[in-house]
N, C-alpha and C. Protein backbone atom coordinates (compact mmCIF):
# COMPACT_ATOMS: atom_id res chain seq x y z
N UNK A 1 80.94 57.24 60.75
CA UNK A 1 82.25 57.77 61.02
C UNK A 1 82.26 58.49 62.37
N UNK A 2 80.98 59.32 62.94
CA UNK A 2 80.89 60.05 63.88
C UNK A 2 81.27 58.98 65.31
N UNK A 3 80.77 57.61 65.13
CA UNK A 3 80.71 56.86 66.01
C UNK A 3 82.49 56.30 66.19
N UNK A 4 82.95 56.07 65.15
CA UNK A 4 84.50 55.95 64.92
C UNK A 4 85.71 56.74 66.04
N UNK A 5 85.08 57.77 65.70
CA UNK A 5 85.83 59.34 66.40
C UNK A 5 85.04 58.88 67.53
N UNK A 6 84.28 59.33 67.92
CA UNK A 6 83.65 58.90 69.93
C UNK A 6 84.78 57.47 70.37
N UNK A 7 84.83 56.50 69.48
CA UNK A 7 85.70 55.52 70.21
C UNK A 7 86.61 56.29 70.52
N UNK A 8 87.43 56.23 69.31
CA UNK A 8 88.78 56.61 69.54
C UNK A 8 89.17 57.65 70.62
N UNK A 9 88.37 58.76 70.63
CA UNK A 9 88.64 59.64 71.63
C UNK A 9 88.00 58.86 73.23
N UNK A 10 87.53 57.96 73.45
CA UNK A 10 87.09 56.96 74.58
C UNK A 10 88.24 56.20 74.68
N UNK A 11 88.69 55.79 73.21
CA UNK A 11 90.17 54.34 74.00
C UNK A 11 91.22 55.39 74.55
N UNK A 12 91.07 56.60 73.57
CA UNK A 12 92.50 57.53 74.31
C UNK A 12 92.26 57.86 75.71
N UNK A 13 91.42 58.04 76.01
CA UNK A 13 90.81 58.48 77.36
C UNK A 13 91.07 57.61 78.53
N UNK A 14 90.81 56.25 78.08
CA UNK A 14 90.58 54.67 78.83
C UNK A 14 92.44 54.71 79.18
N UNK A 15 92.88 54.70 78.25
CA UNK A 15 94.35 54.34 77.98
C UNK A 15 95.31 54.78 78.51
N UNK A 16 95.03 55.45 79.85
CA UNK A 16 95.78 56.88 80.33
C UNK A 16 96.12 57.94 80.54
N UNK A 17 95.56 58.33 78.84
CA UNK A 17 96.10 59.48 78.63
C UNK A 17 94.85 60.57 78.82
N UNK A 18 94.56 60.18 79.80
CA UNK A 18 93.11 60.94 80.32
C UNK A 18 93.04 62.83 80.50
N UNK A 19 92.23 63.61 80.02
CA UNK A 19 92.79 64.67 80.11
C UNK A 19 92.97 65.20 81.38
N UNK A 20 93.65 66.55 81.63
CA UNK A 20 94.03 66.94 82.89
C UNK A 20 93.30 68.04 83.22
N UNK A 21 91.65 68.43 83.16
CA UNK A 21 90.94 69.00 83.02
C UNK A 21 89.94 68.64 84.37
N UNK A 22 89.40 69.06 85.13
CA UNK A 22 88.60 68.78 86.48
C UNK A 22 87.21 69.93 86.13
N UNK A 23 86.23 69.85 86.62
CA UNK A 23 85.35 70.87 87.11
C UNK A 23 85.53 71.45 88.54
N UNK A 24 85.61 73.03 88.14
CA UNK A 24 85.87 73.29 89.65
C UNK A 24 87.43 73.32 89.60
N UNK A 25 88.26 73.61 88.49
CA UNK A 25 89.56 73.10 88.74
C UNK A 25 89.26 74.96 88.64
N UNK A 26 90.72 75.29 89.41
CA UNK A 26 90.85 76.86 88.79
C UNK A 26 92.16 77.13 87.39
N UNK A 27 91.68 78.46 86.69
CA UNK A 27 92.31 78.26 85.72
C UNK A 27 94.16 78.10 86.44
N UNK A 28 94.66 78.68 87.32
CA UNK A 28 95.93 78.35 87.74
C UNK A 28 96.32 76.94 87.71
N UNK A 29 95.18 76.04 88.60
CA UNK A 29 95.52 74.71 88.36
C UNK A 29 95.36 73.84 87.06
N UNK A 30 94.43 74.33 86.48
CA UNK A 30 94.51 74.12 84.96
C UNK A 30 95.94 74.04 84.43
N UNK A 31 96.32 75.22 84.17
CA UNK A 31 97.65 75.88 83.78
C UNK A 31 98.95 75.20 84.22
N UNK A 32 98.75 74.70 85.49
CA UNK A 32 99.66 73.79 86.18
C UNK A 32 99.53 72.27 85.59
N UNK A 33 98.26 71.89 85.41
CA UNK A 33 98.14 70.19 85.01
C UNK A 33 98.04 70.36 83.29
N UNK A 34 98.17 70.95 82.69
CA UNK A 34 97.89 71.48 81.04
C UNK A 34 98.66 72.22 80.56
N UNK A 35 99.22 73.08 81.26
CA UNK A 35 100.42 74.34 80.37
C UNK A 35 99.25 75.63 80.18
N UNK A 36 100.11 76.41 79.31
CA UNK A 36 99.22 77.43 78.66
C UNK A 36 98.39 77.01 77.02
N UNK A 37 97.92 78.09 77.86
CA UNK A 37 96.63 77.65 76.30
C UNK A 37 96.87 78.21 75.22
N UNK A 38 96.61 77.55 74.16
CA UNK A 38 96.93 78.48 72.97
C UNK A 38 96.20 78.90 72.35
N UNK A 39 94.93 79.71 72.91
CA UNK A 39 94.35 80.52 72.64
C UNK A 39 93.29 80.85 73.58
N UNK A 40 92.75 82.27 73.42
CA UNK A 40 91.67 82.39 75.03
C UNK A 40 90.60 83.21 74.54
N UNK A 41 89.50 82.86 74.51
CA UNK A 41 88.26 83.33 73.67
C UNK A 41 87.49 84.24 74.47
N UNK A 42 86.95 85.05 75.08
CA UNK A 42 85.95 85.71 75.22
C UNK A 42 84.41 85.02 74.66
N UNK A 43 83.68 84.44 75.61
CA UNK A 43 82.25 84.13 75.13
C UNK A 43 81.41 85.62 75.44
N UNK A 44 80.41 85.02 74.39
CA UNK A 44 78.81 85.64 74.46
C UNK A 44 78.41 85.78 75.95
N UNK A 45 78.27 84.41 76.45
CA UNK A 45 77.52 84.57 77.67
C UNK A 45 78.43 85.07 79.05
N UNK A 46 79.98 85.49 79.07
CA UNK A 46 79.99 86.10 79.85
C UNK A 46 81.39 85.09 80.37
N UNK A 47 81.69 83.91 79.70
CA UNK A 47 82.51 82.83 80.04
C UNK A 47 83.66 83.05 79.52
N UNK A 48 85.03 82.35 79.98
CA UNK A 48 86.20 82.40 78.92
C UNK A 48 86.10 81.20 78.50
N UNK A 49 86.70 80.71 77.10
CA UNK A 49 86.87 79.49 76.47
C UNK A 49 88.50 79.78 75.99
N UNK A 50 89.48 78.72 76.84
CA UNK A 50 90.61 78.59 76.75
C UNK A 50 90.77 77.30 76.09
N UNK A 51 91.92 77.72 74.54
CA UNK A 51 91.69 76.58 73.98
C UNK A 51 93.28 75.60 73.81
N UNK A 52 93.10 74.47 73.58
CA UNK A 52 94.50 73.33 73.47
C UNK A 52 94.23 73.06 72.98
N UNK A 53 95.68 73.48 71.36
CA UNK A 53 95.37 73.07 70.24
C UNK A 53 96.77 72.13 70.36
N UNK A 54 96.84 70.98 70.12
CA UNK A 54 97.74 70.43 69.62
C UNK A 54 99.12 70.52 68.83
N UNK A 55 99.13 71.01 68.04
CA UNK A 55 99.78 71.86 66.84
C UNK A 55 99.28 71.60 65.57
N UNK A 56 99.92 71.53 64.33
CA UNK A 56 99.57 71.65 62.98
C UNK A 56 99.75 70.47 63.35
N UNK A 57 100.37 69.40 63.30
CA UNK A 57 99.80 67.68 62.98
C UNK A 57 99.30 67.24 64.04
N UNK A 58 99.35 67.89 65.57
CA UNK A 58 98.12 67.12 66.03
C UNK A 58 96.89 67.16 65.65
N UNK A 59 96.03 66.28 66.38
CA UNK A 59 94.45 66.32 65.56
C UNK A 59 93.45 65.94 66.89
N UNK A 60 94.00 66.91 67.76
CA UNK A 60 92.69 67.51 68.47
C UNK A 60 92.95 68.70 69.27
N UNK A 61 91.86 69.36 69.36
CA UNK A 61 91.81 70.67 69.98
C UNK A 61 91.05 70.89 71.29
N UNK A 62 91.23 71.02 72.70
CA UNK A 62 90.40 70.73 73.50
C UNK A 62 90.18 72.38 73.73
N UNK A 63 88.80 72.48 73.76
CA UNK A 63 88.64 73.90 74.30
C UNK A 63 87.97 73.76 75.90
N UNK A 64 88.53 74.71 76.73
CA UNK A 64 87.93 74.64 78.15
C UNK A 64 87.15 75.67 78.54
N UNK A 65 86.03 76.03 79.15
CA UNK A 65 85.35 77.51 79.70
C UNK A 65 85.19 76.93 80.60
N UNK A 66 85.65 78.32 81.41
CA UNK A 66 85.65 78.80 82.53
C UNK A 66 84.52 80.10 82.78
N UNK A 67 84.17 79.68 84.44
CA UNK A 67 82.88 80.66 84.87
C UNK A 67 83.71 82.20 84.84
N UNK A 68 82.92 82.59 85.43
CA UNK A 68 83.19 84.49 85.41
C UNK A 68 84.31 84.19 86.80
N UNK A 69 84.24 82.87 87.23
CA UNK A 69 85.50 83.07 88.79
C UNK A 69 86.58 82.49 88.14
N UNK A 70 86.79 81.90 86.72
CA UNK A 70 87.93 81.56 86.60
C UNK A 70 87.96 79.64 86.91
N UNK A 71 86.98 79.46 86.96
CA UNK A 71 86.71 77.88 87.39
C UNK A 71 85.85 77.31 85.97
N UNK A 72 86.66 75.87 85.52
CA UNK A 72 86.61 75.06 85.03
C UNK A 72 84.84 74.27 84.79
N UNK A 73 84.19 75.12 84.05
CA UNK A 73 83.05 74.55 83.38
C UNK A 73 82.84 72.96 82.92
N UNK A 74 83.54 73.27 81.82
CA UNK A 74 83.24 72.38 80.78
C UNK A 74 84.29 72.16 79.92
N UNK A 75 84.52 70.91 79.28
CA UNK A 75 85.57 70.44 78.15
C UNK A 75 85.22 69.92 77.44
N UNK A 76 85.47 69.98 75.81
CA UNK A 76 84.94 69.75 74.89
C UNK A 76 86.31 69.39 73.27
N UNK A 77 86.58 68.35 72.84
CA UNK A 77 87.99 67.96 72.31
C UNK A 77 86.49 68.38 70.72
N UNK A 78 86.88 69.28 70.00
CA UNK A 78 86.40 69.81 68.86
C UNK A 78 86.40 69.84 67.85
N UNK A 79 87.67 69.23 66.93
CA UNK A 79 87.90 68.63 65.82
C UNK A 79 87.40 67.28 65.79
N UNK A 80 86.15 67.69 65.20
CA UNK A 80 85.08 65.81 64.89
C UNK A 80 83.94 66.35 63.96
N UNK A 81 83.50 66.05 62.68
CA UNK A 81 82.28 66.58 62.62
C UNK A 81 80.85 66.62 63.37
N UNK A 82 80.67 66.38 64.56
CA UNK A 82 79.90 67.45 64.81
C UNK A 82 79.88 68.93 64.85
N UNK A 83 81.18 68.79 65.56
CA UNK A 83 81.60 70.56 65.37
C UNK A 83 81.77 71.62 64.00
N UNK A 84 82.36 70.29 63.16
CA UNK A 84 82.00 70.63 61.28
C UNK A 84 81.44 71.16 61.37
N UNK A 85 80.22 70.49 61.55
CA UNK A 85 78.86 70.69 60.79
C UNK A 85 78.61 71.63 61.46
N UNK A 86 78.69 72.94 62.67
CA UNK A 86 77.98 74.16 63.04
C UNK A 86 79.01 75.31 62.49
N UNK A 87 79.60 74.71 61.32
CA UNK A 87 80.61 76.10 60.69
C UNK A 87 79.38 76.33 59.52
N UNK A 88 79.49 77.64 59.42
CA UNK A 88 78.16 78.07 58.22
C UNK A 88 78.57 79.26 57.47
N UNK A 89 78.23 79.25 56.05
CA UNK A 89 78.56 80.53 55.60
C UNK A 89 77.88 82.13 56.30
N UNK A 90 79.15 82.46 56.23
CA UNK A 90 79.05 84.10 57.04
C UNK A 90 79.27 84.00 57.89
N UNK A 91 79.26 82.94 59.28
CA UNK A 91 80.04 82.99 60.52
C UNK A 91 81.97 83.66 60.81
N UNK A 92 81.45 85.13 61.19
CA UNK A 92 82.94 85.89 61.44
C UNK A 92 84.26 84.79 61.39
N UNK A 93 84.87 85.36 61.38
CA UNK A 93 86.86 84.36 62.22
C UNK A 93 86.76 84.28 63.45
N UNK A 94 86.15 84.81 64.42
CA UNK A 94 86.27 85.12 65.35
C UNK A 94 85.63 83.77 66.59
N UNK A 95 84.56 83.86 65.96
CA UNK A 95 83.62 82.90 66.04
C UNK A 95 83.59 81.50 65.39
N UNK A 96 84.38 81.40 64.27
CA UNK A 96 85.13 79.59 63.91
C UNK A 96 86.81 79.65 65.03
N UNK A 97 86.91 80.74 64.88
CA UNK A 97 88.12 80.08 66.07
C UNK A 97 87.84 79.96 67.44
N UNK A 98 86.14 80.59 67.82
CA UNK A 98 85.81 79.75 69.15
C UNK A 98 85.43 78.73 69.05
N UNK A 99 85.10 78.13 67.89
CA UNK A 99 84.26 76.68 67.66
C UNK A 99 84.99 75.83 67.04
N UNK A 100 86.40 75.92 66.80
CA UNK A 100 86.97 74.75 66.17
C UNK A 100 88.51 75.00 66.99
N UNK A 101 88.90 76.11 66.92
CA UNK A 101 90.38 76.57 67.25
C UNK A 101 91.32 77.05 66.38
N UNK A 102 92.46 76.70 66.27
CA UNK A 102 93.04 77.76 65.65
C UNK A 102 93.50 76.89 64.46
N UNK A 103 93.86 76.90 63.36
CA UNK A 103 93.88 75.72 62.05
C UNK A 103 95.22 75.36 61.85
N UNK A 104 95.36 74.37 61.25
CA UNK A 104 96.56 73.35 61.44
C UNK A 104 97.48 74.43 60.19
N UNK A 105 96.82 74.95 59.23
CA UNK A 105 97.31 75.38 57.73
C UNK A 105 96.47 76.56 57.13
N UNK A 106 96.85 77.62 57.24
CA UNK A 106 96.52 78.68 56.09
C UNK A 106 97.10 78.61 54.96
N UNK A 107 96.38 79.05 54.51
CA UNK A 107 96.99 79.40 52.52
C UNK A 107 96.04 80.56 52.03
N UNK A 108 97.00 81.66 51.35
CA UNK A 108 96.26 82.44 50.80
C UNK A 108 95.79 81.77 49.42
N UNK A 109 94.90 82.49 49.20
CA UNK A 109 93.90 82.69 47.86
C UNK A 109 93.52 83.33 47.14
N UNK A 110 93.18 83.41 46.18
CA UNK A 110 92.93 84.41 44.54
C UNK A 110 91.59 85.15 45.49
N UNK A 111 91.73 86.41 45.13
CA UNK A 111 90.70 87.57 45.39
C UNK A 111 90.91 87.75 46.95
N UNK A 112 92.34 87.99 47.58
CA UNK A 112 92.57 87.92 49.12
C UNK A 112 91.62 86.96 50.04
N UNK A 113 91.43 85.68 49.69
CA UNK A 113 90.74 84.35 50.32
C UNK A 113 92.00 84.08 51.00
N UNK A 114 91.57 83.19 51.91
CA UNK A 114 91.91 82.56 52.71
C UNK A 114 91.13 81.12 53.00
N UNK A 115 92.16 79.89 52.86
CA UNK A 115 91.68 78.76 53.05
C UNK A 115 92.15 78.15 54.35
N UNK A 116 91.58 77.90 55.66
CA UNK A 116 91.80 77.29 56.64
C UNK A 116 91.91 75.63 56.66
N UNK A 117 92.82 74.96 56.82
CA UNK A 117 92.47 73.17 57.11
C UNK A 117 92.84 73.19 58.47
N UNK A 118 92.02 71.95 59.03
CA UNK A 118 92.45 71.49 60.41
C UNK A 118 92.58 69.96 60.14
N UNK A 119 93.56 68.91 60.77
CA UNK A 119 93.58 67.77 60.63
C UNK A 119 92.58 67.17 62.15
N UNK A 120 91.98 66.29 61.98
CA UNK A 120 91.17 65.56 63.18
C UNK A 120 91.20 64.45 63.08
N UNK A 121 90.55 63.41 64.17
CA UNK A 121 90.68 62.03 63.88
C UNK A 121 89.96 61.27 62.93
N UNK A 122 91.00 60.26 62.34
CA UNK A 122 89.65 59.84 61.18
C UNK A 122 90.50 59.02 60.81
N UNK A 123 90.07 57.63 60.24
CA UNK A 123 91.22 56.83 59.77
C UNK A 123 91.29 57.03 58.03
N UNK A 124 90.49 57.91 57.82
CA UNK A 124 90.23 58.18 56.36
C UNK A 124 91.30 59.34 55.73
N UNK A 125 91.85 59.58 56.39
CA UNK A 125 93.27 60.63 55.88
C UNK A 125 92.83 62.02 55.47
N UNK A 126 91.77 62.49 56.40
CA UNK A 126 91.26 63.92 55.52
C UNK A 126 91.69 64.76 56.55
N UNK A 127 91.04 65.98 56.13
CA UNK A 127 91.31 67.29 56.96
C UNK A 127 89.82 67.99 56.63
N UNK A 128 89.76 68.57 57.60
CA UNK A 128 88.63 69.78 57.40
C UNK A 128 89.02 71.36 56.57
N UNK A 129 88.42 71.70 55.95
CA UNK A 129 88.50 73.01 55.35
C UNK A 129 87.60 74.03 54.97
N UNK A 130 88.25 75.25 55.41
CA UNK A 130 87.07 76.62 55.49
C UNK A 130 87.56 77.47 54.53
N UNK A 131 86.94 78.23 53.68
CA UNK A 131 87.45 79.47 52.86
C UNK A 131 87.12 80.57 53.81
N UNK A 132 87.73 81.71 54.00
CA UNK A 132 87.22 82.93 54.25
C UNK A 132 87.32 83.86 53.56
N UNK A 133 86.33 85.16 53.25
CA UNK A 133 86.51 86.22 52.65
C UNK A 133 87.85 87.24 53.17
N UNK A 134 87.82 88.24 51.93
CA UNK A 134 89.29 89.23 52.84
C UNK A 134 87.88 89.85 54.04
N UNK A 135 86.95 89.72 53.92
CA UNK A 135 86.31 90.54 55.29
C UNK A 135 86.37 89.42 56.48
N UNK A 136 87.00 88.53 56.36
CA UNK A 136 86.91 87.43 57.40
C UNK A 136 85.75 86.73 57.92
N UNK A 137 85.00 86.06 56.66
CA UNK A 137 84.08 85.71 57.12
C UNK A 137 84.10 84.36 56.41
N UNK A 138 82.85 83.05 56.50
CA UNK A 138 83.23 82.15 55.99
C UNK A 138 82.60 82.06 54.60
N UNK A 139 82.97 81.22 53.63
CA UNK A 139 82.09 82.03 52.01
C UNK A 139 82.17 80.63 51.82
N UNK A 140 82.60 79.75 52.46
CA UNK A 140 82.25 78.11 52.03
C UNK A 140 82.67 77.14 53.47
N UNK A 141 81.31 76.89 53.79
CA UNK A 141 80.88 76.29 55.06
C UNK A 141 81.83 75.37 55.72
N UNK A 142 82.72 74.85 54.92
CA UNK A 142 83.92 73.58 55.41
C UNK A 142 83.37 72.74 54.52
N UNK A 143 84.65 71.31 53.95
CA UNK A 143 84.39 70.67 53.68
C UNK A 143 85.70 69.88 53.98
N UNK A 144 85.75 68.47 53.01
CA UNK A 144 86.76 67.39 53.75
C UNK A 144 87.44 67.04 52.48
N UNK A 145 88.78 67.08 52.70
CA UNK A 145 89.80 66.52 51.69
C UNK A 145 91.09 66.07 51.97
N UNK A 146 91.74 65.14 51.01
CA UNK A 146 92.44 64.52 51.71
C UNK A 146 93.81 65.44 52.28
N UNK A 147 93.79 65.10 52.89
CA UNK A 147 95.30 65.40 53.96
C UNK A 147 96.44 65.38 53.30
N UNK A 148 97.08 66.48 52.74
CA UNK A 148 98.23 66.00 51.83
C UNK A 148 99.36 65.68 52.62
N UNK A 149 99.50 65.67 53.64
CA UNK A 149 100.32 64.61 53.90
C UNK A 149 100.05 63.40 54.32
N UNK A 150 99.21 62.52 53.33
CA UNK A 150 99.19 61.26 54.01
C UNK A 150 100.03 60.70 51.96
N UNK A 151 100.30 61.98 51.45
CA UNK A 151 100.52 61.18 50.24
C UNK A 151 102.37 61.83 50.24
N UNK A 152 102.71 62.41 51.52
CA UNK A 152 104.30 62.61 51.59
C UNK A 152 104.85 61.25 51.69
N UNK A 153 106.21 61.69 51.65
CA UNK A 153 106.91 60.24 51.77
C UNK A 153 107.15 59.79 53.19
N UNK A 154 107.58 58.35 53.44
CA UNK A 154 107.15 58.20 54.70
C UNK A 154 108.22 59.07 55.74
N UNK A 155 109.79 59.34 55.23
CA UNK A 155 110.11 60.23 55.94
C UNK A 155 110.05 61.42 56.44
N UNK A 156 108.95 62.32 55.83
CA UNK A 156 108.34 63.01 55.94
C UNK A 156 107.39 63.22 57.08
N UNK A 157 106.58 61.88 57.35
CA UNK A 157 105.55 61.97 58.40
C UNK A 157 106.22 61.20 59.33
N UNK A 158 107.38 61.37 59.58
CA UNK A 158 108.03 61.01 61.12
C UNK A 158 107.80 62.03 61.89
């Protein structure tokens, strides 16, 4: 499936719709070829990670860091399991919303939980999902289920 997702995000790429992301770009010109970000992380090492989330039915999230000058590192589109797979129990909120972004769907939960889904690419109709504690932390690593809206009606998913 991992290999599935690498196409697809390669034909989107091939196809035009290439992102508008440079190294060396500054975040202004960023901002100019991308919009604003919808969300802006503070790293560990000293970097910002500005993230593009799609919205609740898009299904990808590109996060960008930038050096300490404000210049365009690295890009990284994050809803795919690889990125799944480095969500772990006890990793803060803070720290799944630098590593995945911000989630398509909250829902509260019995004992003040919180269940996060994100939708990503997959021709299999799922979504990703995180529980968190009320201390905001993760208490069940992610897992994959189906997408309830792939069982709405079709006017629905217009």
């Amino acid at each position: 499936m991992h290999r599935l997702v690498v196409a697809t995000t390669l034909l989107v790429l091939l196809a035009g719709c290439a992102v508008p992301f440079r190294a060396g770009q500054t975040e202004s010109e960023l901002a100019a070829a991308a919009g604003r970000p919808t969300g802006r992380y503070a790293m560990p090492d000293g970097t910002t990670r500005l993230e593009y989330a799609t919205g609740p039915m898009g299904r990808m999230t590109w996060m960008v860091d930038l050096d300490s000058q404000g210049r365009v590192l690295r890009w990284d589109q994050v809803l795919d399991e690889a990125h799944f797979a480095a969500i772990t129990d006890g990793m803060p909120r803070d720290v799944l919303l630098r590593t995945i972004g911000r989630p398509a769907h909250r829902a509260g939960e019995w004992m003040n939980r919180e269940t996060w889904s994100w939708r990503y690419p997959t021709n299999d109709c799922l979504w990703f999902r995180v529980t968190l504690s009320p201390e905001g932390k993760v208490i069940s690593g992610g897992g994959y289920m189906p997408d309830p809206m792939c069982d709405a009606p079709s006017r629905d998913r217009e």
